[in-house]
Every structure is written in structure tokens, then in C-alpha cells.
C-alpha atoms as a PDB file:
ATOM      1  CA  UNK A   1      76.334  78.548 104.384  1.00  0.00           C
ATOM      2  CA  UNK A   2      77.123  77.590 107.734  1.00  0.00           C
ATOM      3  CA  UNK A   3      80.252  75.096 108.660  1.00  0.00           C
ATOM      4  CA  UNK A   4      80.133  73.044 111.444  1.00  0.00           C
ATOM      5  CA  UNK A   5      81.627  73.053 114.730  1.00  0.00           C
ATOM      6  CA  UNK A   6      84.344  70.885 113.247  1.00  0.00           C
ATOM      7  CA  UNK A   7      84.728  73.391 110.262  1.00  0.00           C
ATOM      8  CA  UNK A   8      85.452  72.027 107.017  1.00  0.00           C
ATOM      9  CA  UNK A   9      88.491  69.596 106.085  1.00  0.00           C
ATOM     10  CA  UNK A  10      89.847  68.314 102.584  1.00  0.00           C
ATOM     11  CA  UNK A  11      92.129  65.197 102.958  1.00  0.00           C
ATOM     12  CA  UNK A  12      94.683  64.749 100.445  1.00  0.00           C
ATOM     13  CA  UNK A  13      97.422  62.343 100.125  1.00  0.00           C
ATOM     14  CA  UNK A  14      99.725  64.431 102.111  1.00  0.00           C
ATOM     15  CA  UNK A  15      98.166  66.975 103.877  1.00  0.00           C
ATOM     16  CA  UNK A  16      94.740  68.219 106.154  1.00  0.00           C
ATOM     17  CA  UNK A  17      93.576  71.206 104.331  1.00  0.00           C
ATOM     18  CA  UNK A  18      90.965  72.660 106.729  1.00  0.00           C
ATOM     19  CA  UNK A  19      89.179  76.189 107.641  1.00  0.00           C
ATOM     20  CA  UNK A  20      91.713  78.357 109.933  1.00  0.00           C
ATOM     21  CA  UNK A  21      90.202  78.875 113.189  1.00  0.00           C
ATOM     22  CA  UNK A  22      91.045  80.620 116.606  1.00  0.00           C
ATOM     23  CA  UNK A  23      93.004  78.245 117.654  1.00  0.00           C
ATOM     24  CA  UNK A  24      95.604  78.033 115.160  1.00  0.00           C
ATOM     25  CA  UNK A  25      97.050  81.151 116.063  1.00  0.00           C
ATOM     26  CA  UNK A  26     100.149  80.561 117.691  1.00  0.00           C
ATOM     27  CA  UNK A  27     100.664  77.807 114.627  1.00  0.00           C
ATOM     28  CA  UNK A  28     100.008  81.024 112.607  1.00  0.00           C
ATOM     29  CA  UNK A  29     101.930  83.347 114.036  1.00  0.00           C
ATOM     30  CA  UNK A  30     105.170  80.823 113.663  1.00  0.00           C
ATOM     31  CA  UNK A  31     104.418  80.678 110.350  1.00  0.00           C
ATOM     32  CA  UNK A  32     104.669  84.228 109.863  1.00  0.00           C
ATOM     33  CA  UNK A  33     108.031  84.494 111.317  1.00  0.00           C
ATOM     34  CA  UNK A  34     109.879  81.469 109.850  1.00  0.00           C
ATOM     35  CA  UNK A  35     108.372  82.960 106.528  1.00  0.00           C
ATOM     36  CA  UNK A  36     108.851  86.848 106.908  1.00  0.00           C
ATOM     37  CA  UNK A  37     111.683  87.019 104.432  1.00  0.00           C
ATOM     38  CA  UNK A  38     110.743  84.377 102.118  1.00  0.00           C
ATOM     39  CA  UNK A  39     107.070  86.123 101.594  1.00  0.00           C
ATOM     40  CA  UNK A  40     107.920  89.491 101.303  1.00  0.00           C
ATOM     41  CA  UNK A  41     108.933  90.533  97.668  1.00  0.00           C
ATOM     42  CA  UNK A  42     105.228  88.915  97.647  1.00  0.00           C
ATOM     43  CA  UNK A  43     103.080  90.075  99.481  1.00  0.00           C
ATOM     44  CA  UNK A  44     101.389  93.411 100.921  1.00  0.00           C
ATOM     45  CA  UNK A  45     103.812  94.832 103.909  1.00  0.00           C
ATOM     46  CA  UNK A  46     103.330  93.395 106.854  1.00  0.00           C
ATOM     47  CA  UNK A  47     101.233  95.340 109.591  1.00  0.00           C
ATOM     48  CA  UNK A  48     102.991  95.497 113.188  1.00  0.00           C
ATOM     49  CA  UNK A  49     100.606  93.818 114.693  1.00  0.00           C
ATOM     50  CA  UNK A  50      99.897  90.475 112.804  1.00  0.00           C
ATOM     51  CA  UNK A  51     102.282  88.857 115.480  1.00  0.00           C
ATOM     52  CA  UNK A  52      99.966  90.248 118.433  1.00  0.00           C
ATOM     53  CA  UNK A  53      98.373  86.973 119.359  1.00  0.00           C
ATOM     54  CA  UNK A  54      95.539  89.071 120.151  1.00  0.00           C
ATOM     55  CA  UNK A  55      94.928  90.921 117.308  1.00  0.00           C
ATOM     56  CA  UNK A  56      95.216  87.942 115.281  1.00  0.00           C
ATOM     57  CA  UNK A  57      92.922  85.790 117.247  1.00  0.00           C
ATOM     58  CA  UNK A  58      90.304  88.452 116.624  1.00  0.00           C
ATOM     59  CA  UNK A  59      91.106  88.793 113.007  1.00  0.00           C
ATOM     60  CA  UNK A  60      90.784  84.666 112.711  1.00  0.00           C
ATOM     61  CA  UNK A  61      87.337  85.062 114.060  1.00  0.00           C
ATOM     62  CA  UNK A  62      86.632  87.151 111.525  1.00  0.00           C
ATOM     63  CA  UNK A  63      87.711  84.913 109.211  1.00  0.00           C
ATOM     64  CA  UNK A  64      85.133  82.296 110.486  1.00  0.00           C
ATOM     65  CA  UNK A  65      82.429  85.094 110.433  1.00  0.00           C
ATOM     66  CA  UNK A  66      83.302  85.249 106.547  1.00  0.00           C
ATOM     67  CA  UNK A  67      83.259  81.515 105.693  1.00  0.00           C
ATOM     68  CA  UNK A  68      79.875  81.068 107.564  1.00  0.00           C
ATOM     69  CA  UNK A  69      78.111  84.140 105.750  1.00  0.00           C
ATOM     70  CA  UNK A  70      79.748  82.911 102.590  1.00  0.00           C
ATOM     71  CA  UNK A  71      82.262  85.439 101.467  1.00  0.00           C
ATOM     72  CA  UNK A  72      85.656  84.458 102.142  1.00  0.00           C
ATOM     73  CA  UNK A  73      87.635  81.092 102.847  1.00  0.00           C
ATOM     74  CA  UNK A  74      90.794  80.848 105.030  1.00  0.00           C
ATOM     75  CA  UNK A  75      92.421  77.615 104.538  1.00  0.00           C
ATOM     76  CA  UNK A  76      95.524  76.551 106.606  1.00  0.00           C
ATOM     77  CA  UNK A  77      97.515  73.299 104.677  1.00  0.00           C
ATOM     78  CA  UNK A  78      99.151  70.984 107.968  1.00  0.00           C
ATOM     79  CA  UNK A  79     101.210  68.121 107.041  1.00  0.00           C
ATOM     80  CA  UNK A  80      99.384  64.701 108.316  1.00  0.00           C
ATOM     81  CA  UNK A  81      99.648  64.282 111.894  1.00  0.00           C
ATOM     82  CA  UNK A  82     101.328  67.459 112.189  1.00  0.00           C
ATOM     83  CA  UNK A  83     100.398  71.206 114.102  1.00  0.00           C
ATOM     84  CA  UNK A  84     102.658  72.805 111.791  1.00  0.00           C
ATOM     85  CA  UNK A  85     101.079  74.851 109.099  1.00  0.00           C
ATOM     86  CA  UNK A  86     102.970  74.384 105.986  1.00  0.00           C
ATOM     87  CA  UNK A  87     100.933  76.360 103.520  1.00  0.00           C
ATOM     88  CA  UNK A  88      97.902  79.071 103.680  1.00  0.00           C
ATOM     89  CA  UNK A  89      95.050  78.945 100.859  1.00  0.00           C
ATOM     90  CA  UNK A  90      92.493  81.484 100.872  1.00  0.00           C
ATOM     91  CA  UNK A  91      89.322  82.022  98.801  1.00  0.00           C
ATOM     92  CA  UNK A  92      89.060  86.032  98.794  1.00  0.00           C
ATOM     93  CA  UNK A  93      85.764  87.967  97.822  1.00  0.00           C
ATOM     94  CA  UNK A  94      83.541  85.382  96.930  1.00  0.00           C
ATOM     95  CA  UNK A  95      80.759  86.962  94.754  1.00  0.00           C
ATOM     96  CA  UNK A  96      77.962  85.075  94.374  1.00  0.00           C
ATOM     97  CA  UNK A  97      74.544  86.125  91.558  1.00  0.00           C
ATOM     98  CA  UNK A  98      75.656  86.478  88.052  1.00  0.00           C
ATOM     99  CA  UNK A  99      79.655  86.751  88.506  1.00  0.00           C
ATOM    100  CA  UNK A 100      79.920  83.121  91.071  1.00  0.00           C
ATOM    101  CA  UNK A 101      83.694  84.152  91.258  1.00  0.00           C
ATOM    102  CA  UNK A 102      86.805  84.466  94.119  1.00  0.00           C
ATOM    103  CA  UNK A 103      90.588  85.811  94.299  1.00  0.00           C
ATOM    104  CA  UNK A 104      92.922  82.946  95.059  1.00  0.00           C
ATOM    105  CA  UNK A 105      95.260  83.580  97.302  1.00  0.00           C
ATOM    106  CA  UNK A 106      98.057  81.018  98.454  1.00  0.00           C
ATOM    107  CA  UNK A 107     101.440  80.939 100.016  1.00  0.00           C
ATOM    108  CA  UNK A 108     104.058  77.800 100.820  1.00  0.00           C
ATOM    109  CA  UNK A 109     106.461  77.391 104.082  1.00  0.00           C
ATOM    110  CA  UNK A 110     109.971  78.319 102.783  1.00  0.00           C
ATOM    111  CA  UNK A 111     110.918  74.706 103.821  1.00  0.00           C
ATOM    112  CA  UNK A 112     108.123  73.064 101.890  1.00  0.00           C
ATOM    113  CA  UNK A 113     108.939  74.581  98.381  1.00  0.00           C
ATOM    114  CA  UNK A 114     109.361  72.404  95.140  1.00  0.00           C
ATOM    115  CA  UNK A 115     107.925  69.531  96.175  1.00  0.00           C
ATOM    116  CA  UNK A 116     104.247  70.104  95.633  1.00  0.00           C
ATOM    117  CA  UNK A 117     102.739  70.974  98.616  1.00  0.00           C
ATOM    118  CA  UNK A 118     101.695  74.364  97.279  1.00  0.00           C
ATOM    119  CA  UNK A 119      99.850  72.021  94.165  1.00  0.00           C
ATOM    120  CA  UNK A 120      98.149  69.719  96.699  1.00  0.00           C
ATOM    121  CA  UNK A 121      97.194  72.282  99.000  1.00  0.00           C
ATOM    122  CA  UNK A 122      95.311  74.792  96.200  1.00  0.00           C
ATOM    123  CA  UNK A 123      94.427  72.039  93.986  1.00  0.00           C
ATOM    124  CA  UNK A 124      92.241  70.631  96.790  1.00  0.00           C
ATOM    125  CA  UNK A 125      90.757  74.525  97.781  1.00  0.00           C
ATOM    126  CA  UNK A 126      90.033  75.035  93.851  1.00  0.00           C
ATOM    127  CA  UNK A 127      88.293  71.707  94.001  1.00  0.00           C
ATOM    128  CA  UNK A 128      85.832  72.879  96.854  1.00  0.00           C
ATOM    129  CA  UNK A 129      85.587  76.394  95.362  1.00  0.00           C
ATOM    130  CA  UNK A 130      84.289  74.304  92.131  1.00  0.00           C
ATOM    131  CA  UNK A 131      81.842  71.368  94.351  1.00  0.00           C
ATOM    132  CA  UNK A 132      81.119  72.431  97.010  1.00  0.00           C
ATOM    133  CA  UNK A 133      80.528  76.109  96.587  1.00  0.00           C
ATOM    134  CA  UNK A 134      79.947  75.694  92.952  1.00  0.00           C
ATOM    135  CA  UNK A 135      81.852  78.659  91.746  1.00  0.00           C
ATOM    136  CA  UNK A 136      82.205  79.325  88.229  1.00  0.00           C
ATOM    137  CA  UNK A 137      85.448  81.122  88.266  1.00  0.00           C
ATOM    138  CA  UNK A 138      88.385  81.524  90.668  1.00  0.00           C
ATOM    139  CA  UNK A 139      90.898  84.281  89.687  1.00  0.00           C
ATOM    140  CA  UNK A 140      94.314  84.435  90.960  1.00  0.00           C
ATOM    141  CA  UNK A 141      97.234  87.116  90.079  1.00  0.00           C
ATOM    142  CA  UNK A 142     100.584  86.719  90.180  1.00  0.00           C
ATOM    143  CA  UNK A 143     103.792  89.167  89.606  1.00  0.00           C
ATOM    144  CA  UNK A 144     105.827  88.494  86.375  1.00  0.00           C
ATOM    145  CA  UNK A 145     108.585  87.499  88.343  1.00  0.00           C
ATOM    146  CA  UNK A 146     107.539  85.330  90.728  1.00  0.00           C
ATOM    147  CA  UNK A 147     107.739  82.281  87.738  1.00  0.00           C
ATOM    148  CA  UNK A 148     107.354  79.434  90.551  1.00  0.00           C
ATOM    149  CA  UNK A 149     103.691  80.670  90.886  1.00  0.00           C
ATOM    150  CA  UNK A 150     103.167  81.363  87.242  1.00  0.00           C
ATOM    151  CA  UNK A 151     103.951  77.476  86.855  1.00  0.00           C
ATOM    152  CA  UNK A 152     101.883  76.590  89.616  1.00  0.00           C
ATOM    153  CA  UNK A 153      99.008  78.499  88.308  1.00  0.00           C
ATOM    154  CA  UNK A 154      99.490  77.117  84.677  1.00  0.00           C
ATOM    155  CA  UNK A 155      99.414  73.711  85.994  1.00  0.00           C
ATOM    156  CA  UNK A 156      96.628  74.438  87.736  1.00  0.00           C
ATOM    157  CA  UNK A 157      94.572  74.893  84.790  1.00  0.00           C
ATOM    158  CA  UNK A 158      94.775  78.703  85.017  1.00  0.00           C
ATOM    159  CA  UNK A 159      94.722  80.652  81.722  1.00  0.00           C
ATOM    160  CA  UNK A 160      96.428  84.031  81.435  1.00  0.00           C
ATOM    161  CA  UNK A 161      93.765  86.932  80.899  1.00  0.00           C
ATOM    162  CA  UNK A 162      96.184  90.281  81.309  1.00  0.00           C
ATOM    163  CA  UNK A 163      98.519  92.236  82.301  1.00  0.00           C
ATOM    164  CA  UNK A 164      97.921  95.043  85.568  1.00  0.00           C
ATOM    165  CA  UNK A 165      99.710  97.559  85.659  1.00  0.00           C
ATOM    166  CA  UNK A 166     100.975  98.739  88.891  1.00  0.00           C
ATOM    167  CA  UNK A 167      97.747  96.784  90.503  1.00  0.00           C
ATOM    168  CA  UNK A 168      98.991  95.943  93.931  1.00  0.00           C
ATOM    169  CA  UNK A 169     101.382  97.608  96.874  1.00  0.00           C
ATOM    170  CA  UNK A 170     104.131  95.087  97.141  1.00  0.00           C
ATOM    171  CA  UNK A 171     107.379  95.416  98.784  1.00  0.00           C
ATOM    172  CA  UNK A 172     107.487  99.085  99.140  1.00  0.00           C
ATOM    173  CA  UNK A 173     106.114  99.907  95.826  1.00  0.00           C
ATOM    174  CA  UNK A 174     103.352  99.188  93.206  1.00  0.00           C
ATOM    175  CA  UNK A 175     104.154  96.178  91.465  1.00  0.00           C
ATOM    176  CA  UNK A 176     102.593  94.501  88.425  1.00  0.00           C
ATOM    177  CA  UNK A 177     100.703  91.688  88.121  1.00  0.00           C
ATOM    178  CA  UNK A 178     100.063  88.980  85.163  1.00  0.00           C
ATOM    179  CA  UNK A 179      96.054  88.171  86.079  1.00  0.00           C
ATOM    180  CA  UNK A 180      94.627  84.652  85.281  1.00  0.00           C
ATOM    181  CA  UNK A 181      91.513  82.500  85.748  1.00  0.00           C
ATOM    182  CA  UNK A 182      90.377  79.246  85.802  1.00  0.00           C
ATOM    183  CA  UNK A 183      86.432  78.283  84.631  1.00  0.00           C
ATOM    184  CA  UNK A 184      84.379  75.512  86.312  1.00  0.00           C
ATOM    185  CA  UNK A 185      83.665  73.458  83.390  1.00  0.00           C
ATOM    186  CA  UNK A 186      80.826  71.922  85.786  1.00  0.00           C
ATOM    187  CA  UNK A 187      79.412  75.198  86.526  1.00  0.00           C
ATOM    188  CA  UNK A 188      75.595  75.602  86.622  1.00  0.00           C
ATOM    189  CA  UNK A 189      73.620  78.320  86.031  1.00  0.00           C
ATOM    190  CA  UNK A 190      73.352  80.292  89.155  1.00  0.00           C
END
């Protein structure tokens, strides 16, 4: 698949959900640092450099690279007529032949929380993962006490399939993780 030069953009009622490109970086890197502390019982440690604008320029290319040979989706979530990116989506190891599966992966400003932004924003990536790249499932994890995701996931339509033990490096130390799915009912045989 190749996206355009004008890359790929979901409107919903609230927000521009479109492909992360070079361009965004500095938008990026802010969001990084007004969300260090809110992200990080969350997520993988930071590395030093993801605020080199550099560095991250390169690895945003690389992001394009993925999206136009099919394999990976990052999505950056900007409030209309806004720079500011309020949410990231991405659509992680897309596997195409018998499996047609991803890994969700999604995260919300700290000042956007609770009011749905994080719903519109991955409702409207899981609908392209579904139409446009006609996925049959997207899998997303979550740890067991991160409950705002577990409810964002459930009313997502995602269904609970187990329990990982000490699956991911988290916060300084291997965390658990509560791993769920969601099935295109649409999906076609590949």
C-alpha cells in the first residue's frame, strides 16, 4: 500500500486523526514532555534520545517507510484546527496471510483524559484497521491496573483472551498484562 503525499486522514466529530509524519516532530516532542509523568507507569522507559529532534525525525520517517510497505501505522489525534497533538494511535506489526492481525497501541494527553478523546481517536484507527486495511483482528494489552484502559478497551468491543505474565518491561520492571482482541465481523477471507 502506498499513502499519498497528503498521507491518510480520518475526520471525526472532534478531532483529525492522520498518519504522523516528519513534520510533526516538534508537536511530538511537546507531547512527550507535557506527558512524561503521566505515561510512565505505562509504558516502556523512555530512551534519552526520543527528545533529540533529530533522532526522532529519522525515526518518524521510518514510521512512513512502515505505513507505505504495509506493516505498521502511526497515527497522531490533533484537536480540529489545532497543531497540538492530543493523543497517539498506532497500529503495531501488522501481519498480513492467514493471521490479518495488529497490536494496538494508544495513549491520551494528560489534559485530554475522561472526556473521550482516547474513544474517538482509536475508535476511528480500529475502523480503518477493519475497512480500509481489512484486518481481521486487532489485539491490544493492557496492565490490570491501568482500569481507565480496560474500560476503554471493553467499550471498544474488545474481549478479554488472557492473562501474561510478566509480558512487558514497564516502569523499571516486568509487569503483567490482561491481553484482549477485537474480530472484524466484516472480515473476508484473505
Amino acid at each position: 500500500m502506498t499513502i499519498g503525499p497528503a498521507g491518510l486522514r480520518i475526520e471525526t466529530a472532534r478531532l483529525a486523526v492522520r498518519l504522523a509524519e516528519a513534520d510533526d516532530v516538534d508537536e511530538l516532542i511537546d507531547y512527550d514532555r507535557r506527558n512524561a509523568e503521566h505515561l510512565a507507569p505505562w509504558e516502556p522507559r523512555r530512551r534519552a534520545d526520543r527528545l533529540d529532534r533529530d533522532v526522532r525525525r529519522e525515526r518518524l520517517l521510518r514510521a512512513r517507510a512502515e505505513a507505505d510497505a504495509d506493516t505498521g501505522y502511526h497515527f497522531v489525534a490533533l484537536a480540529h484546527g489545532d497543531r497540538r497533538v492530543v493523543a497517539s494511535i498506532s497500529l503495531n506489526h501488522v501481519l498480513r496471510f492467514a493471521l490479518q492481525a495488529c497490536q494496538l497501541g494508544y495513549s491520551v494527553d494528560r489534559e485530554h483524559e475522561g472526556v473521550g478523546i482516547a474513544f474517538e481517536a482509536v475508535s476511528a484507527v480500529v475502523g480503518f484497521a477493519f475497512g480500509t486495511l481489512r484486518l481481521h483482528r486487532v489485539m491490544a494489552s493492557y496492565q490490570p491496573a491501568n482500569e481507565r484502559s480496560g474500560r476503554l478497551l471493553r467499550r471498544l468491543g474488545f474481549v478479554p483472551e488472557g492473562y501474561a505474565r510478566d509480558y512487558l518491561f514497564i516502569d523499571g520492571a516486568w509487569r503483567d498484562h490482561i491481553m484482549t482482541a477485537r474480530i472484524n465481523p466484516d472480515a473476508v477471507e484473505p
